[in-house]
C-alpha atoms as a PDB file:
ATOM      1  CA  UNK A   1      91.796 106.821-305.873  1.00  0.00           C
ATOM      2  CA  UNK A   2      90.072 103.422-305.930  1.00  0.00           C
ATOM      3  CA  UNK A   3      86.722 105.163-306.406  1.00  0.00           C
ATOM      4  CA  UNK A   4      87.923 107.001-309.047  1.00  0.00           C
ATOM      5  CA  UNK A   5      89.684 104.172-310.966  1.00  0.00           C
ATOM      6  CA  UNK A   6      86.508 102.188-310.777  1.00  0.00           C
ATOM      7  CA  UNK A   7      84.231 104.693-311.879  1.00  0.00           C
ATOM      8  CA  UNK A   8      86.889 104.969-315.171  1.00  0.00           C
ATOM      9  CA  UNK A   9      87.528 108.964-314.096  1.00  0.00           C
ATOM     10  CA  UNK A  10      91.622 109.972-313.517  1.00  0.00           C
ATOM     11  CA  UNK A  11      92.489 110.484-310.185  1.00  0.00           C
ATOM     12  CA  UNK A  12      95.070 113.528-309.082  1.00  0.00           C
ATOM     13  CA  UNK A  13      97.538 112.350-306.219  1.00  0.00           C
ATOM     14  CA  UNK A  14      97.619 116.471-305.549  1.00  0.00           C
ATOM     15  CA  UNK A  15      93.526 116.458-304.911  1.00  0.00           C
ATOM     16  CA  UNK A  16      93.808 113.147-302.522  1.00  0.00           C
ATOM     17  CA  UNK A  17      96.778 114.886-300.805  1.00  0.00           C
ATOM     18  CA  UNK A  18      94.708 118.128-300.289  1.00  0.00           C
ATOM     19  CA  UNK A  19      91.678 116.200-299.298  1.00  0.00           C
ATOM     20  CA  UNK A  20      93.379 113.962-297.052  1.00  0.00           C
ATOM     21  CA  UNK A  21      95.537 116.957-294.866  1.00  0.00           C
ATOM     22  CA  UNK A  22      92.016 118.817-295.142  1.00  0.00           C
ATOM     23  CA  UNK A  23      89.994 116.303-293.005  1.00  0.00           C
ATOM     24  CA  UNK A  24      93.003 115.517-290.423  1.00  0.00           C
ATOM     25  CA  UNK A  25      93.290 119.504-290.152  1.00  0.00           C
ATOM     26  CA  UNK A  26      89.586 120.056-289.756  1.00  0.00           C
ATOM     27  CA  UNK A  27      89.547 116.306-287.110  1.00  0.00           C
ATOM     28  CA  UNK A  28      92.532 118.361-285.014  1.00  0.00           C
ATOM     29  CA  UNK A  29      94.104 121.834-286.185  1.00  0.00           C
ATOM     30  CA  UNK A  30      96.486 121.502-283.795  1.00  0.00           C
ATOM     31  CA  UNK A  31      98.146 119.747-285.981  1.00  0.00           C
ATOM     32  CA  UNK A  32      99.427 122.122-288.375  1.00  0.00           C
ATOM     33  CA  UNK A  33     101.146 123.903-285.477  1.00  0.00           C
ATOM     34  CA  UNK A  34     102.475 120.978-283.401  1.00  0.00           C
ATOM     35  CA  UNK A  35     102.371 117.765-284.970  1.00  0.00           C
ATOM     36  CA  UNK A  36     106.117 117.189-286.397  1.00  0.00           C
ATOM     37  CA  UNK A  37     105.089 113.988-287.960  1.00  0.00           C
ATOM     38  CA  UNK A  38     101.868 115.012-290.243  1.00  0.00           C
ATOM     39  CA  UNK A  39     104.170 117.829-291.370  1.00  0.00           C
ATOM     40  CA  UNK A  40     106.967 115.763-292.544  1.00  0.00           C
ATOM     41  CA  UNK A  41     104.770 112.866-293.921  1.00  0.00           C
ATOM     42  CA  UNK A  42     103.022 115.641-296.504  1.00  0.00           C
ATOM     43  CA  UNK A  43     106.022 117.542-296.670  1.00  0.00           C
ATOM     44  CA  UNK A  44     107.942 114.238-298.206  1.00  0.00           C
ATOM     45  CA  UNK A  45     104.187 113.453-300.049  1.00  0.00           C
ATOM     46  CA  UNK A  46     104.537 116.960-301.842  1.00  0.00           C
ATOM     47  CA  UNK A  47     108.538 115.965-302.655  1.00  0.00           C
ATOM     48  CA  UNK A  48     107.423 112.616-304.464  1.00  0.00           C
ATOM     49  CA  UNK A  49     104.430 114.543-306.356  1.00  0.00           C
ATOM     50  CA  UNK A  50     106.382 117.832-307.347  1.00  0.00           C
ATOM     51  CA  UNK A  51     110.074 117.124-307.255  1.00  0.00           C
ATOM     52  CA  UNK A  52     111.021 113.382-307.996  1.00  0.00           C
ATOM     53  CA  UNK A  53     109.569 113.935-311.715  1.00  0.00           C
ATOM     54  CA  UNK A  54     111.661 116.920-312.228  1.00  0.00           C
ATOM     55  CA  UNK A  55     114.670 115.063-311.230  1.00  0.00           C
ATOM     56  CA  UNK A  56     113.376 111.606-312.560  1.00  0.00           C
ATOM     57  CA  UNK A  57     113.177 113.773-316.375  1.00  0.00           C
ATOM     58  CA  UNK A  58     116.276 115.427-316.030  1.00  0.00           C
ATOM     59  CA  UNK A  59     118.460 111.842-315.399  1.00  0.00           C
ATOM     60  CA  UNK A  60     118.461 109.231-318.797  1.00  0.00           C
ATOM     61  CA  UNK A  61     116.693 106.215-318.519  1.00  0.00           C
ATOM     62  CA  UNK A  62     117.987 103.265-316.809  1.00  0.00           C
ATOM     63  CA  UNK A  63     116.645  99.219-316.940  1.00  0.00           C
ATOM     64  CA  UNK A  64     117.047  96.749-314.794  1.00  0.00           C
ATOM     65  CA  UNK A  65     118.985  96.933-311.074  1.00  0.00           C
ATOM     66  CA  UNK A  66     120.005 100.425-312.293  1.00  0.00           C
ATOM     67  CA  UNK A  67     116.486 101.172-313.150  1.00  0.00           C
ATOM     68  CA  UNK A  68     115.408  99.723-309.747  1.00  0.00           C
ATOM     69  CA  UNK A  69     118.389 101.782-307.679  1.00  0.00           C
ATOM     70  CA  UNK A  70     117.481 104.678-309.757  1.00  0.00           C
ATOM     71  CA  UNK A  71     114.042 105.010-308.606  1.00  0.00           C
ATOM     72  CA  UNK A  72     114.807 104.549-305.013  1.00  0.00           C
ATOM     73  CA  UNK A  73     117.535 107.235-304.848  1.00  0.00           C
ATOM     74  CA  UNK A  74     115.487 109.642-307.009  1.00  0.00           C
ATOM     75  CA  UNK A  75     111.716 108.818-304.659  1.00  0.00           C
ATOM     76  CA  UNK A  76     114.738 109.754-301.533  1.00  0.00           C
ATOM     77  CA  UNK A  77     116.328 112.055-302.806  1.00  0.00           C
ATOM     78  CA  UNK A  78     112.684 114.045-303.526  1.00  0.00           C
ATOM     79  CA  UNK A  79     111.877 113.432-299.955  1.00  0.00           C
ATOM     80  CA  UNK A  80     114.788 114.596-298.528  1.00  0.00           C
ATOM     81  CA  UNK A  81     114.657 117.699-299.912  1.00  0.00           C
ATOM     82  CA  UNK A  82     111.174 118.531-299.213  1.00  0.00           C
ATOM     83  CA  UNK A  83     111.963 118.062-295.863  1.00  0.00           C
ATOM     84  CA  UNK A  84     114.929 119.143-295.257  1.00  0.00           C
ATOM     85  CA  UNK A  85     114.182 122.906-294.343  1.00  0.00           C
ATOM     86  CA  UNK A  86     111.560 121.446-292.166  1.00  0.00           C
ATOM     87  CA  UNK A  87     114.029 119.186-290.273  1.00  0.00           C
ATOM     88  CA  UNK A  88     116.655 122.240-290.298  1.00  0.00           C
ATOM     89  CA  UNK A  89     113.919 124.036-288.541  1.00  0.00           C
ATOM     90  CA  UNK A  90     112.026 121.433-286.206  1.00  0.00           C
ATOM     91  CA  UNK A  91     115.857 119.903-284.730  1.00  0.00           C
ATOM     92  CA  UNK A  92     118.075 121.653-286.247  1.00  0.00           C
ATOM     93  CA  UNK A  93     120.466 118.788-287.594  1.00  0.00           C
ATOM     94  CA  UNK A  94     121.148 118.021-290.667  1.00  0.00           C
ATOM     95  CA  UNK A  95     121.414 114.079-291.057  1.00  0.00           C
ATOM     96  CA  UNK A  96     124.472 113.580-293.445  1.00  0.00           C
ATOM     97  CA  UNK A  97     123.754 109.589-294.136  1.00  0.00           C
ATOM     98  CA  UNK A  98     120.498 109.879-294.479  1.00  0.00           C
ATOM     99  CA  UNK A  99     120.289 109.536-298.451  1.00  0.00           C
ATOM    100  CA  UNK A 100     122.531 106.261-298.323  1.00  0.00           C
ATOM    101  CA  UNK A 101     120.536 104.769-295.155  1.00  0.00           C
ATOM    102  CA  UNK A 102     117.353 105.373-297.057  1.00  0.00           C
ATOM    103  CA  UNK A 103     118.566 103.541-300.252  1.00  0.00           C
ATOM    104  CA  UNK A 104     119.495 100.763-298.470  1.00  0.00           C
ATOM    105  CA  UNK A 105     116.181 100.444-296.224  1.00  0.00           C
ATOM    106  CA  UNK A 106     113.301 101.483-298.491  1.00  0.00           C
ATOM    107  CA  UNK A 107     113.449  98.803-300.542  1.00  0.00           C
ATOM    108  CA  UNK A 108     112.765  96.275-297.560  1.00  0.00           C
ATOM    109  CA  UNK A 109     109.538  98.547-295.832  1.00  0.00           C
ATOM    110  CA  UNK A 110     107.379  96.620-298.584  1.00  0.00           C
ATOM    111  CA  UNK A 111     108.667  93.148-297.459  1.00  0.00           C
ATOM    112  CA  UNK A 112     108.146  94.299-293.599  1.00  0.00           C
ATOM    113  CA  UNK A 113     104.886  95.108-294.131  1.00  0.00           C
ATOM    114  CA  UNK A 114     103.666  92.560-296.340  1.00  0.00           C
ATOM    115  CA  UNK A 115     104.992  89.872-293.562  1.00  0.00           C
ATOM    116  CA  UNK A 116     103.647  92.112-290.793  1.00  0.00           C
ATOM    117  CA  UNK A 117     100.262  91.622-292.182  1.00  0.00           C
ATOM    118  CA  UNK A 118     100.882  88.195-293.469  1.00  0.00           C
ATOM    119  CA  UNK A 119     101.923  87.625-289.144  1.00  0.00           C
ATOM    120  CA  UNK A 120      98.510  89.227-288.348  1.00  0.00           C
ATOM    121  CA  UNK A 121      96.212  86.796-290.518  1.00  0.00           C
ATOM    122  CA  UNK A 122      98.338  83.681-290.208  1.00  0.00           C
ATOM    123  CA  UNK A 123      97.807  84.004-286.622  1.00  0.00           C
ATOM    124  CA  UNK A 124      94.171  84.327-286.871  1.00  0.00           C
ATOM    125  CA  UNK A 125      94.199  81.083-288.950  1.00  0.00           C
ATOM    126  CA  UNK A 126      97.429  78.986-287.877  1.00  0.00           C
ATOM    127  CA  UNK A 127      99.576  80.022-284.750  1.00  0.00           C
ATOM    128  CA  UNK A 128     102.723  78.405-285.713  1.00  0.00           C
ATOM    129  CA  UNK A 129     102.469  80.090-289.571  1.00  0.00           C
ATOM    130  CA  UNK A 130     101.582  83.098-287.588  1.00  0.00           C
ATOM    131  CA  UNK A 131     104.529  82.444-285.419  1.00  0.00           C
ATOM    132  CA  UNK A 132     107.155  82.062-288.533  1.00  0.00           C
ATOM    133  CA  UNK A 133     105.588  84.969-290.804  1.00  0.00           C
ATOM    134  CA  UNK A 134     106.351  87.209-287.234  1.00  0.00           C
ATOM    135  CA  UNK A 135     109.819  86.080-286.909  1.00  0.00           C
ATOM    136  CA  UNK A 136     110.506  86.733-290.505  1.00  0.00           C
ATOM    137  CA  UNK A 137     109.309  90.519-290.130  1.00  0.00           C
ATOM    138  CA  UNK A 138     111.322  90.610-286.738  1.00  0.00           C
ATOM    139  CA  UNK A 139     114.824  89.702-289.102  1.00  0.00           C
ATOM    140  CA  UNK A 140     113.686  92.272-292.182  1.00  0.00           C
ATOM    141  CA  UNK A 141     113.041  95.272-288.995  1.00  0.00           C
ATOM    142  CA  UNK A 142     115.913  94.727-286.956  1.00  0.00           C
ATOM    143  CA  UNK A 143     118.426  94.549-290.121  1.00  0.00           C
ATOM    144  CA  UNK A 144     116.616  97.768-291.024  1.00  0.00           C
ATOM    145  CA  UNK A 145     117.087  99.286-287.244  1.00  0.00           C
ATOM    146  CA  UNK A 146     120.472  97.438-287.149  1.00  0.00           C
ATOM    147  CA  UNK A 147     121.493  99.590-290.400  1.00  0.00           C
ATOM    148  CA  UNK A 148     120.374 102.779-289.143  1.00  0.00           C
ATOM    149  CA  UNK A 149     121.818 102.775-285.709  1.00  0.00           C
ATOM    150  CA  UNK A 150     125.208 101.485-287.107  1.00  0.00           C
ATOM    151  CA  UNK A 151     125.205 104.593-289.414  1.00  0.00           C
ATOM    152  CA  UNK A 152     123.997 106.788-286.436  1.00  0.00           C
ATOM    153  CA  UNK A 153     127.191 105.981-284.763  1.00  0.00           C
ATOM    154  CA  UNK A 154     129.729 107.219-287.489  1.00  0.00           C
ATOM    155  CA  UNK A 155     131.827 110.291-287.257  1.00  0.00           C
ATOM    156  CA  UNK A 156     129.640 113.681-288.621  1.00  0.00           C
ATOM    157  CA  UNK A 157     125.986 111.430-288.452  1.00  0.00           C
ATOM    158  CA  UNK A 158     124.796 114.400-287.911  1.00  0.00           C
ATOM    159  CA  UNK A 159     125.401 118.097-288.093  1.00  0.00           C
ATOM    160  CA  UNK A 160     124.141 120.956-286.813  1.00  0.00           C
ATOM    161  CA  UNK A 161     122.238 123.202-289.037  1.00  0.00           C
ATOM    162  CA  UNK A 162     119.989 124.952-287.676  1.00  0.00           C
ATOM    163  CA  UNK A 163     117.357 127.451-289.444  1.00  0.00           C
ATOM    164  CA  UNK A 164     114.777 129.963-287.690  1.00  0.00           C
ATOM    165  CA  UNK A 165     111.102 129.579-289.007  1.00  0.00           C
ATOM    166  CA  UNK A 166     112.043 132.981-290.959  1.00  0.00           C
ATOM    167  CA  UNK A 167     114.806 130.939-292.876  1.00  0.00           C
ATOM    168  CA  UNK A 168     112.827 127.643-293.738  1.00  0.00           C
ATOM    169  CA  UNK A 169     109.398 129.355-295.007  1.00  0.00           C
ATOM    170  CA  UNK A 170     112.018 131.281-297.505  1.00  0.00           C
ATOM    171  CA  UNK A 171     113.863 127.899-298.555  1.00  0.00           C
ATOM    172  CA  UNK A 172     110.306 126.562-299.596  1.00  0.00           C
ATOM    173  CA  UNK A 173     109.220 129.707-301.061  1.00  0.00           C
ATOM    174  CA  UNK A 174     112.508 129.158-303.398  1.00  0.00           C
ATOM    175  CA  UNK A 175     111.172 125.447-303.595  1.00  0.00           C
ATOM    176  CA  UNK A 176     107.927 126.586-304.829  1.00  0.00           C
ATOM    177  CA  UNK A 177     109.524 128.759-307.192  1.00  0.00           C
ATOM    178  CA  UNK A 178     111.667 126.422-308.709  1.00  0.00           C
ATOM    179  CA  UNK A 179     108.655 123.560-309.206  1.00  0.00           C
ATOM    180  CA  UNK A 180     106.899 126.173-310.714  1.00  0.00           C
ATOM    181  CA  UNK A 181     109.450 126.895-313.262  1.00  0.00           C
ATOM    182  CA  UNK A 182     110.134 124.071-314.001  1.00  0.00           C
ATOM    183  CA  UNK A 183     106.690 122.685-314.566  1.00  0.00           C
ATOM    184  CA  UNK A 184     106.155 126.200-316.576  1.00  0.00           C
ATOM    185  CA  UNK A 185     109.409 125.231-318.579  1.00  0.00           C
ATOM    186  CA  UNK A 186     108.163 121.464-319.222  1.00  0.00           C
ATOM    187  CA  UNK A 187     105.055 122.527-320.624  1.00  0.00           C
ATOM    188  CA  UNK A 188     106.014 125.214-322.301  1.00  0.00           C
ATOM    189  CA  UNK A 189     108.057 122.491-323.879  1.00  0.00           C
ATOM    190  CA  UNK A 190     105.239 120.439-325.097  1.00  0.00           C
ATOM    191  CA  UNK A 191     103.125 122.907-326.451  1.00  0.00           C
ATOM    192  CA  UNK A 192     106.048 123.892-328.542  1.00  0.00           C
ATOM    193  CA  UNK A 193     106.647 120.185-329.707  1.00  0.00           C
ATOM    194  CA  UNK A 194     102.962 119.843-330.482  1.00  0.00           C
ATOM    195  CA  UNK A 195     102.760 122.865-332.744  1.00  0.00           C
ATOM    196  CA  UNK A 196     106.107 121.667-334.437  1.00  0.00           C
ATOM    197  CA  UNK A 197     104.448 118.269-335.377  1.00  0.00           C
ATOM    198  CA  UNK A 198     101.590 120.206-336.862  1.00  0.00           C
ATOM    199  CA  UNK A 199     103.669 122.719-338.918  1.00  0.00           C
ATOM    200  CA  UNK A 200     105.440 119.805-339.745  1.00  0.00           C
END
């Protein structure tokens, strides 16, 4: 992406995503099969790409703390559905909080690992900074851990759900099908605007 910016060409977070799974699948294809967390990290990559700007166009505009809270639930709420079948599938549980916990912690994984870094370099340079930088990231984490155990351990956390591997490949076949349409429908919607301002 940096390459691209600097060389003044547009880069496509789809091709990076595709290049990127290419090269850990061709490092290890074992992957593909038995690695829970590369599937669920590209899984919620294809949800922010694909889904959040179907929701994110289908919701009015918002400024402001309402802008800010909008964006989070909408960049969790893409996530979580992506995947969800996979989850369904992989433990069988659905997590019921999971949408609220994630509103409440995303905004602070920035912060953590901005001071987690900020630890790291102060400590190279300045023990005691790097001591007080490290403490700080120790409060943002545990309110973060804090947060999600405390939900953990409310009635109906977590449900059972489970799906077969039959069930979830034809929940993301109806995924794929409804992207599709729905990126069909949105340009089909431009073209027909652009004509209109040249009838016009």
């Amino acid at each position: 992406v940096l390459a691209s910016t600097m060389s003044g060409r547009l880069s496509s977070t789809f091709a990076v995503m595709v290049l990127t799974a290419s090269v850990m699948v061709l490092h290890n294809p074992l992957i593909l099969r038995w690695d829970v967390g590369f599937q669920l990290s590209f899984a919620a990559l294809a949800g922010l790409v694909f889904i959040e700007p179907i929701l994110r166009s289908a919701l009015p505009e918002r400024r402001g703390v309402l802008g800010v809270l909008k964006s989070i639930a909408l960049a969790t709420t893409s996530a979580q559905i992506a995947v969800l079948p996979l989850l369904l599938y992989q433990f069988g549980a659905l997590p019921v909080y999971s949408l609220i916990v994630n509103v409440i912690v995303l905004p602070l994984v920035p912060l953590a690992m901005a001071l987690a870094s900020a630890t790291a370099v102060a400590g190279l340079l300045w023990p005691l900074a790097g001591m007080v930088a490290g403490q700080l990231a120790h409060l943002v984490l545990g309110f973060q851990l804090w947060t999600i155990e405390w939900f953990a351990k409310l009635p109906y956390a977590s449900l059972e759900a489970p799906l077969s591997a039959y069930q979830a490949a034809l929940v993301y076949v109806a995924l794929l099908a409804w992207v599709g349409i729905s990126y069909y429908g949105s340009r089909q919607t431009v073209s027909t605007d652009i004509l209109s301002s040249f009838h016009a």
